[in-house]
C-alpha atoms as a PDB file:
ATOM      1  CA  UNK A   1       1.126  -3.785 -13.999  1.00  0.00           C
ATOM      2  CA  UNK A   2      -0.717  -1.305 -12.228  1.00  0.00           C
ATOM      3  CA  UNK A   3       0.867   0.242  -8.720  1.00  0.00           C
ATOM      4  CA  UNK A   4      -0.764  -1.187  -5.974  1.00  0.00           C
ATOM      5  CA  UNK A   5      -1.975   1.164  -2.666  1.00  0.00           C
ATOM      6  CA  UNK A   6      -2.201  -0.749   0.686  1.00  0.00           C
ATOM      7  CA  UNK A   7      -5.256   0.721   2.867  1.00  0.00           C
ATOM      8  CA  UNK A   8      -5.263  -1.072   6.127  1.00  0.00           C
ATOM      9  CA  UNK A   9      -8.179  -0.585   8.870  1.00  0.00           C
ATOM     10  CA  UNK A  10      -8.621   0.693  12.006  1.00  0.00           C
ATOM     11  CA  UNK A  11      -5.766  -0.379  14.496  1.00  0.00           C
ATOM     12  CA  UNK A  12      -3.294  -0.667  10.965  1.00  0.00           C
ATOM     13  CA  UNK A  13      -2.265  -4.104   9.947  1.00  0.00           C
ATOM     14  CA  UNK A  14       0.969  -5.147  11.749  1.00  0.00           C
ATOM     15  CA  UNK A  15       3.717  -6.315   9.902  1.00  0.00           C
ATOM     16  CA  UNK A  16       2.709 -10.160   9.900  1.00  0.00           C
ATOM     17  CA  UNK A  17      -0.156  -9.142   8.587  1.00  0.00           C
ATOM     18  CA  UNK A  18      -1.021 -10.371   5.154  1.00  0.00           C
ATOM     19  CA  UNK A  19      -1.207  -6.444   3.931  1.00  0.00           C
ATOM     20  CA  UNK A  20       2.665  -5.674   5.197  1.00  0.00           C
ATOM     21  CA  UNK A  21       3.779  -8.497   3.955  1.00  0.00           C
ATOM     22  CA  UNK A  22       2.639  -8.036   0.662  1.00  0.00           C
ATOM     23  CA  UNK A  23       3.494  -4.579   0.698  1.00  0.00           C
ATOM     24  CA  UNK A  24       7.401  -5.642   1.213  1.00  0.00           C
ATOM     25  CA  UNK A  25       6.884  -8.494  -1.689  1.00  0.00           C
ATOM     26  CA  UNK A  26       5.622  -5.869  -3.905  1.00  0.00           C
ATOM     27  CA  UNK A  27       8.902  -4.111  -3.375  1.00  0.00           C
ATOM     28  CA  UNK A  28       8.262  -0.732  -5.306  1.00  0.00           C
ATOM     29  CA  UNK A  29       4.716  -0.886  -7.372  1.00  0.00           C
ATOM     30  CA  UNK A  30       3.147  -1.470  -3.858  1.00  0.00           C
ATOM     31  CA  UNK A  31       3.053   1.268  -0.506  1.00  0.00           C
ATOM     32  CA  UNK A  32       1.116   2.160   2.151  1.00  0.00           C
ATOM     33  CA  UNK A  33      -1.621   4.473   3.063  1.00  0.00           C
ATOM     34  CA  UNK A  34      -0.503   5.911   6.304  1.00  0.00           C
ATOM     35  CA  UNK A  35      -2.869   7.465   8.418  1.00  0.00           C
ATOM     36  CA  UNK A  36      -2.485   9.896  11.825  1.00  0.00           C
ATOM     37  CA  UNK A  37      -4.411   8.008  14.149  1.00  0.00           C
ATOM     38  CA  UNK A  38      -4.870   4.164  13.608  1.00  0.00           C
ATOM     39  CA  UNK A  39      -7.114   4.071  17.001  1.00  0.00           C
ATOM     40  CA  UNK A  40      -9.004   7.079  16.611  1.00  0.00           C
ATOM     41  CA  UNK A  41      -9.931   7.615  12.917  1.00  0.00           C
ATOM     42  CA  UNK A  42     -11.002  11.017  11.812  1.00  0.00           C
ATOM     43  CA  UNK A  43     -13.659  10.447   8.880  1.00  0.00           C
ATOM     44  CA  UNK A  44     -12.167  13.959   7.047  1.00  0.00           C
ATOM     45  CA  UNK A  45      -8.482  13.259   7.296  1.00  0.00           C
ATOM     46  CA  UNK A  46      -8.496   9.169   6.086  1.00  0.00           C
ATOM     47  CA  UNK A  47     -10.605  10.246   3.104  1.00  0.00           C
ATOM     48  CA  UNK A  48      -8.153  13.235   2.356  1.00  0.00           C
ATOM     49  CA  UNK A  49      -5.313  10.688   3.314  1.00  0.00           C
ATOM     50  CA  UNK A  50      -6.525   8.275   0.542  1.00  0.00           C
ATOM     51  CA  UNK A  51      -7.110  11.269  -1.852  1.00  0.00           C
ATOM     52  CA  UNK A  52      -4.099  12.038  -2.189  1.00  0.00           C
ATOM     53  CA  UNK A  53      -1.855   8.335  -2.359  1.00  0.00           C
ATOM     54  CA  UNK A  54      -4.019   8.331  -4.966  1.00  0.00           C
ATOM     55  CA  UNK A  55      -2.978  11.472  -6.707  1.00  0.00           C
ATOM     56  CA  UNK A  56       0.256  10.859  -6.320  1.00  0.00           C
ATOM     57  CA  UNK A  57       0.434   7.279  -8.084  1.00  0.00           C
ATOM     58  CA  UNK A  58       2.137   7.360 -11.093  1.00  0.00           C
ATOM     59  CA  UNK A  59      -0.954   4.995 -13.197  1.00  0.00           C
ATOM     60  CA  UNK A  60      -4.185   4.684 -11.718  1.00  0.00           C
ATOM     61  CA  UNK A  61      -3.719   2.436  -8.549  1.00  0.00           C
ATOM     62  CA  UNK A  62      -5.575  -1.027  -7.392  1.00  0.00           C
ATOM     63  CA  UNK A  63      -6.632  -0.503  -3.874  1.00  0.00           C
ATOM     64  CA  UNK A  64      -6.665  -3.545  -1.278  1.00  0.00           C
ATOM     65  CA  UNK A  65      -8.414  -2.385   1.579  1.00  0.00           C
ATOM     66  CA  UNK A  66      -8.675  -4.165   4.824  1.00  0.00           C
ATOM     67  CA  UNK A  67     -12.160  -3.658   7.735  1.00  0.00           C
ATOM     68  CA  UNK A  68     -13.069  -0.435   8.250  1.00  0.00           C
ATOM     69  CA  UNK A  69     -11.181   0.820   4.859  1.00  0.00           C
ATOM     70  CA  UNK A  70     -13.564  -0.785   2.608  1.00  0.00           C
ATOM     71  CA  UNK A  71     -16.003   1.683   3.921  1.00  0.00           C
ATOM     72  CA  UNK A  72     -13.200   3.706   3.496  1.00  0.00           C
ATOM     73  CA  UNK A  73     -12.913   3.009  -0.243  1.00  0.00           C
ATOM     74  CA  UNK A  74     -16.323   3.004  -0.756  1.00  0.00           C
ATOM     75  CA  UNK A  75     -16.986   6.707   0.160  1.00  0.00           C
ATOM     76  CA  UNK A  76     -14.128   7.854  -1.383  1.00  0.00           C
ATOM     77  CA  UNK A  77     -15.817   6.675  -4.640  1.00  0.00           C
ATOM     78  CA  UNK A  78     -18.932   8.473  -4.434  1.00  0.00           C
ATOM     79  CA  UNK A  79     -16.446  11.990  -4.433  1.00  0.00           C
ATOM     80  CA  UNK A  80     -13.712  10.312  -5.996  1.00  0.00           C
ATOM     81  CA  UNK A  81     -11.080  12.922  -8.034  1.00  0.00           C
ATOM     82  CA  UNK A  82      -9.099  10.471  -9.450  1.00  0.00           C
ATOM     83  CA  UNK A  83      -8.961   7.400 -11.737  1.00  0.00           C
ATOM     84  CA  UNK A  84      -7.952   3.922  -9.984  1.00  0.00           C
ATOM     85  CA  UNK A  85      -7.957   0.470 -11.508  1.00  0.00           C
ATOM     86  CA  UNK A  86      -9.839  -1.910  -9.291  1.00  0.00           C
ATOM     87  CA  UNK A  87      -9.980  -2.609  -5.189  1.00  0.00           C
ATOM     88  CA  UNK A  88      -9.377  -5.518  -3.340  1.00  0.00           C
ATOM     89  CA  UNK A  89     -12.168  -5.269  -0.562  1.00  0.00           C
ATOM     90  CA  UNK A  90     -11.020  -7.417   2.157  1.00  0.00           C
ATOM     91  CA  UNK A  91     -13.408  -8.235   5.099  1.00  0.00           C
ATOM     92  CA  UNK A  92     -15.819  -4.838   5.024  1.00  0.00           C
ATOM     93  CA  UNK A  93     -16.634  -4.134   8.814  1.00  0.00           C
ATOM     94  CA  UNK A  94     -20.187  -3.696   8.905  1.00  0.00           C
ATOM     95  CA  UNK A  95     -19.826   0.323  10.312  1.00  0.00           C
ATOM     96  CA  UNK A  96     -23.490   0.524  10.058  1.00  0.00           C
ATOM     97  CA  UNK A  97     -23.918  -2.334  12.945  1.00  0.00           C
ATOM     98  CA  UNK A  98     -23.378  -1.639  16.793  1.00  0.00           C
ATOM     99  CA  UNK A  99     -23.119  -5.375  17.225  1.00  0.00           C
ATOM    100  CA  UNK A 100     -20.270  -5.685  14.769  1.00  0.00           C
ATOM    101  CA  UNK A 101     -18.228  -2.627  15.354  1.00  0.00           C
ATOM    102  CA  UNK A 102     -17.030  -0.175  17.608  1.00  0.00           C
ATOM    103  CA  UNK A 103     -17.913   3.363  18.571  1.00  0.00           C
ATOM    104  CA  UNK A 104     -14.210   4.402  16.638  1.00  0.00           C
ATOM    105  CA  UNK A 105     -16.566   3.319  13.303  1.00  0.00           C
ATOM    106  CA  UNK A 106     -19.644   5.225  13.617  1.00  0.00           C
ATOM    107  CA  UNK A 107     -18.511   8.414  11.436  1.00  0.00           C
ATOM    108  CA  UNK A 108     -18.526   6.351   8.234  1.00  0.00           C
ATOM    109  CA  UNK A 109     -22.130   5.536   8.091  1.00  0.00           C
ATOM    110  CA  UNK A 110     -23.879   4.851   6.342  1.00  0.00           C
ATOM    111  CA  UNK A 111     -21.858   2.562   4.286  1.00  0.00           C
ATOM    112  CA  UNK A 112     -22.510   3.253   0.710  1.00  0.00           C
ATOM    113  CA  UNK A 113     -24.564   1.199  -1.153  1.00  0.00           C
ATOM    114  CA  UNK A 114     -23.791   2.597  -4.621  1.00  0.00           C
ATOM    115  CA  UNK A 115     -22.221   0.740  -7.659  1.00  0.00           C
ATOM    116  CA  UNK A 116     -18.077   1.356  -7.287  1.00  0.00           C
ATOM    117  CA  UNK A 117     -17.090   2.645 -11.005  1.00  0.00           C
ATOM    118  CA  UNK A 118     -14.354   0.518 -11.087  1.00  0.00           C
ATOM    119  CA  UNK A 119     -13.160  -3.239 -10.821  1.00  0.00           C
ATOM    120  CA  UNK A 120     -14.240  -4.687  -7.436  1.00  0.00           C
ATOM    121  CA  UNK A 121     -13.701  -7.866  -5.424  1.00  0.00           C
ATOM    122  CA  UNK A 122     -15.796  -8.675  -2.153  1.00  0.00           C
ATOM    123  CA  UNK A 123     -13.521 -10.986   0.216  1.00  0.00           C
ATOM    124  CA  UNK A 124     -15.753 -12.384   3.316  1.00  0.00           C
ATOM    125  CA  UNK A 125     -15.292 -14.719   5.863  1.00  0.00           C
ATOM    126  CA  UNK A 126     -18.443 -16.281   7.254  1.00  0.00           C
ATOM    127  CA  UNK A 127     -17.662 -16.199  10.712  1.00  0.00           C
ATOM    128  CA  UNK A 128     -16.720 -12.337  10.623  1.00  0.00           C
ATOM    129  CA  UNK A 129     -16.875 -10.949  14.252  1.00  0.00           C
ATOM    130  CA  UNK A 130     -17.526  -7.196  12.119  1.00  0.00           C
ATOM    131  CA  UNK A 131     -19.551  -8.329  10.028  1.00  0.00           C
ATOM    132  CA  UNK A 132     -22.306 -10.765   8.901  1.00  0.00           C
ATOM    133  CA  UNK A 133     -21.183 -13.041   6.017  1.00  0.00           C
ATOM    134  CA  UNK A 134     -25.051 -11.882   4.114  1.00  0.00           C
ATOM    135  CA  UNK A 135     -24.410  -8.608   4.955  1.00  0.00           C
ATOM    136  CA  UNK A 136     -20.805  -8.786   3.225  1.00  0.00           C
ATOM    137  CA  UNK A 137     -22.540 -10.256   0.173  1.00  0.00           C
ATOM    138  CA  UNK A 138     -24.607  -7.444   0.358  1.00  0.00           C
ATOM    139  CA  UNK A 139     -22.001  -4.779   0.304  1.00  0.00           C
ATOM    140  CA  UNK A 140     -20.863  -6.476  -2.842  1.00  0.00           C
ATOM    141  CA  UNK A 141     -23.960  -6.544  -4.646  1.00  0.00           C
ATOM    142  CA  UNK A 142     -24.865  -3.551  -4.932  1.00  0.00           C
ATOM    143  CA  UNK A 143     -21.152  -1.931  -5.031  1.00  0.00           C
ATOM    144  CA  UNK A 144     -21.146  -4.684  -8.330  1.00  0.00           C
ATOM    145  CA  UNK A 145     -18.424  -6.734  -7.052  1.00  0.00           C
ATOM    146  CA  UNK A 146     -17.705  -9.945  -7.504  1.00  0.00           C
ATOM    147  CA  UNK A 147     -18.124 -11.854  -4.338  1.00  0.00           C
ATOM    148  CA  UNK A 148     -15.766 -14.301  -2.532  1.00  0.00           C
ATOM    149  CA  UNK A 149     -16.642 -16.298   0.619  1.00  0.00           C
ATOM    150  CA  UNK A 150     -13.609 -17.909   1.759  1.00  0.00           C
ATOM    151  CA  UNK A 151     -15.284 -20.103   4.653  1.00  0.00           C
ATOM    152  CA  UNK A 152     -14.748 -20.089   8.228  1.00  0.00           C
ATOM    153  CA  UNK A 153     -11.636 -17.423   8.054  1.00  0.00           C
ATOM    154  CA  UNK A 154     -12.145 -15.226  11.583  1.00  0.00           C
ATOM    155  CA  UNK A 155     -11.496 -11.503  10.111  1.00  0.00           C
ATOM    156  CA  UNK A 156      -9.000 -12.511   7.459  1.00  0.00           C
ATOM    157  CA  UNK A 157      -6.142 -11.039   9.437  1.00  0.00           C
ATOM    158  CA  UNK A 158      -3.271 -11.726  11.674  1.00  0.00           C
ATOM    159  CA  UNK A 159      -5.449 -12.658  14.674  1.00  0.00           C
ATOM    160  CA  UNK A 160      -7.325 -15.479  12.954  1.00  0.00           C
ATOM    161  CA  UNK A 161      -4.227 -17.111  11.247  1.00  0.00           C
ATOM    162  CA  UNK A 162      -3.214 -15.215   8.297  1.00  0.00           C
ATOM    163  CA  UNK A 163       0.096 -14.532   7.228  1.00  0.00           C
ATOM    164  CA  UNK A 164       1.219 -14.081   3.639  1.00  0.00           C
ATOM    165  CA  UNK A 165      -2.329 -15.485   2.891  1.00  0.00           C
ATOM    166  CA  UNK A 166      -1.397 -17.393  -0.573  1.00  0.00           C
ATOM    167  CA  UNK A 167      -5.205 -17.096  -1.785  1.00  0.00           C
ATOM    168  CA  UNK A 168      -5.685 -13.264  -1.451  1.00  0.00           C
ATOM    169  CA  UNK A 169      -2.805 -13.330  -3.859  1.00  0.00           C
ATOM    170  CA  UNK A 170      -3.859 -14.804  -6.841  1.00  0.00           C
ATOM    171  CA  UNK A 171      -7.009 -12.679  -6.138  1.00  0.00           C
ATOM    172  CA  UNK A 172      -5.614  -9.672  -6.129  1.00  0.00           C
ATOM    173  CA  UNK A 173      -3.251 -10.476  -9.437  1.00  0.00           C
ATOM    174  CA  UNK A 174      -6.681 -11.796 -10.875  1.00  0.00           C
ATOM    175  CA  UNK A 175      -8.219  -8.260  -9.784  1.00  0.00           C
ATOM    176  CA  UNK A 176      -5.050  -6.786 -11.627  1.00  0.00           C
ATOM    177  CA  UNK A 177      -5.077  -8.537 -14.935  1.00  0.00           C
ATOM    178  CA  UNK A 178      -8.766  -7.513 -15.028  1.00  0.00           C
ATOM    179  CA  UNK A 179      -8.025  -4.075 -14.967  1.00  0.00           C
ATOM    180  CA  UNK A 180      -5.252  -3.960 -17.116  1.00  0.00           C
ATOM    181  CA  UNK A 181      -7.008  -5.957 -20.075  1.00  0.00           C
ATOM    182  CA  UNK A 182     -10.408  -3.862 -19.481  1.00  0.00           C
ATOM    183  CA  UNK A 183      -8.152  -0.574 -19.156  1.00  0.00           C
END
C-alpha cells in the first residue's frame, strides 16, 4: 500500500478535520505536509515544502490535497522531480477567481490546466463558496481526472459538517488500489 502525504490548504485543516483525522487512522503510511505560514502562503516555499515530503517517502506517495493545495498539487506536476502514485484532489479553490478566493491565493495562478501524469480524483461539492461546481469539473477534465460531485457538501471540510468523512475514504483506498494495480 502506497504511503499516503496529507496536503491541507490555506488556514491547515484542524484536527477534526477529515484530513487529521485520517492522518492519525493511517497511523504510520500517512503524515503531514507542514508548511511555515498556513495564513500567508508563500508560492516558492509550499512548492519546495511539497518537493521534498515527496522525496523523502519511502515508495512513491498518493497525495490528498485539500482547497488551495490542489492548485498546489497541480503546479508541482508541471516541474515535478519525483514519482507519486495518484492524488486525492479535494475541493480545488478556484485561485484564478476573485469571487471565490482571497487575495492570500492570487500567487498560484493561473491554475494549471495540463493533464496530471498520474492517477487523479476530482472531489466537488456543488455549493462550493471557492469554487464553482462547473468550474471544478473543469479542473478535472483537463488534469484527466475522474470527477466526483458529492452534492450539496459546503467546502468538504470541518465548517460544513465533515468529520472522519466515511465517503472520501473508500475514495481515496479506490484511488490507492488504482495505483498499485496500474503501478
Amino acid at each position: 500500500m502506497h504511503p499516503v502525504l496529507i496536503v491541507p490548504g490555506l488556514g491547515n485543516s484542524g484536527p477534526q478535520h477529515w484530513q487529521r483525522l485520517w492522518q492519525a487512522e493511517l497511523g504510520p503510511r500517512a503524515r503531514a505536509v507542514e508548511q511555515a505560514d498556513w495564513d500567508r502562503p508563500d508560492f516558492a516555499d509550499w512548492i519546495a515544502r511539497l518537493d521534498a515530503a515527496i522525496a523523502t517517502s519511502p515508495e512513491p506517495p498518493v497525495l490528498v490535497a485539500h482547497s488551495l493545495s490542489c492548485a498546489l498539487v497541480a503546479h508541482w506536476s508541471v516541474q515535478q522531480n519525483h514519482a507519486i502514485a495518484g492524488a486525492m484532489l479535494v475541493a480545488p479553490a478556484d485561485v484564478d477567481s476573485d469571487a471565490h478566493t482571497p487575495p492570500e491565493t492570487r500567487a498560484f495562478r493561473p491554475m494549471p490546466m495540463a493533464t496530471l501524469p498520474f492517477h487523479s480524483i476530482v472531489i466537488a461539492s456543488s455549493d462550493d463558496p471557492y469554487v464553482d461546481r462547473n468550474r471544478a469539473a473543469a479542473f478535472a477534465t483537463a488534469w484527466g481526472s475522474r470527477f466526483v460531485d458529492i452534492g450539496a457538501a459546503g467546502h468538504i471540510n470541518t465548517g460544513s459538517g465533515f468529520g472522519a468523512w466515511p465517503l472520501g475514504r473508500l475514495l481515496l483506498d479506490e484511488l490507492c488500489a488504482a495505483s498499485a494495480a496500474s503501478g
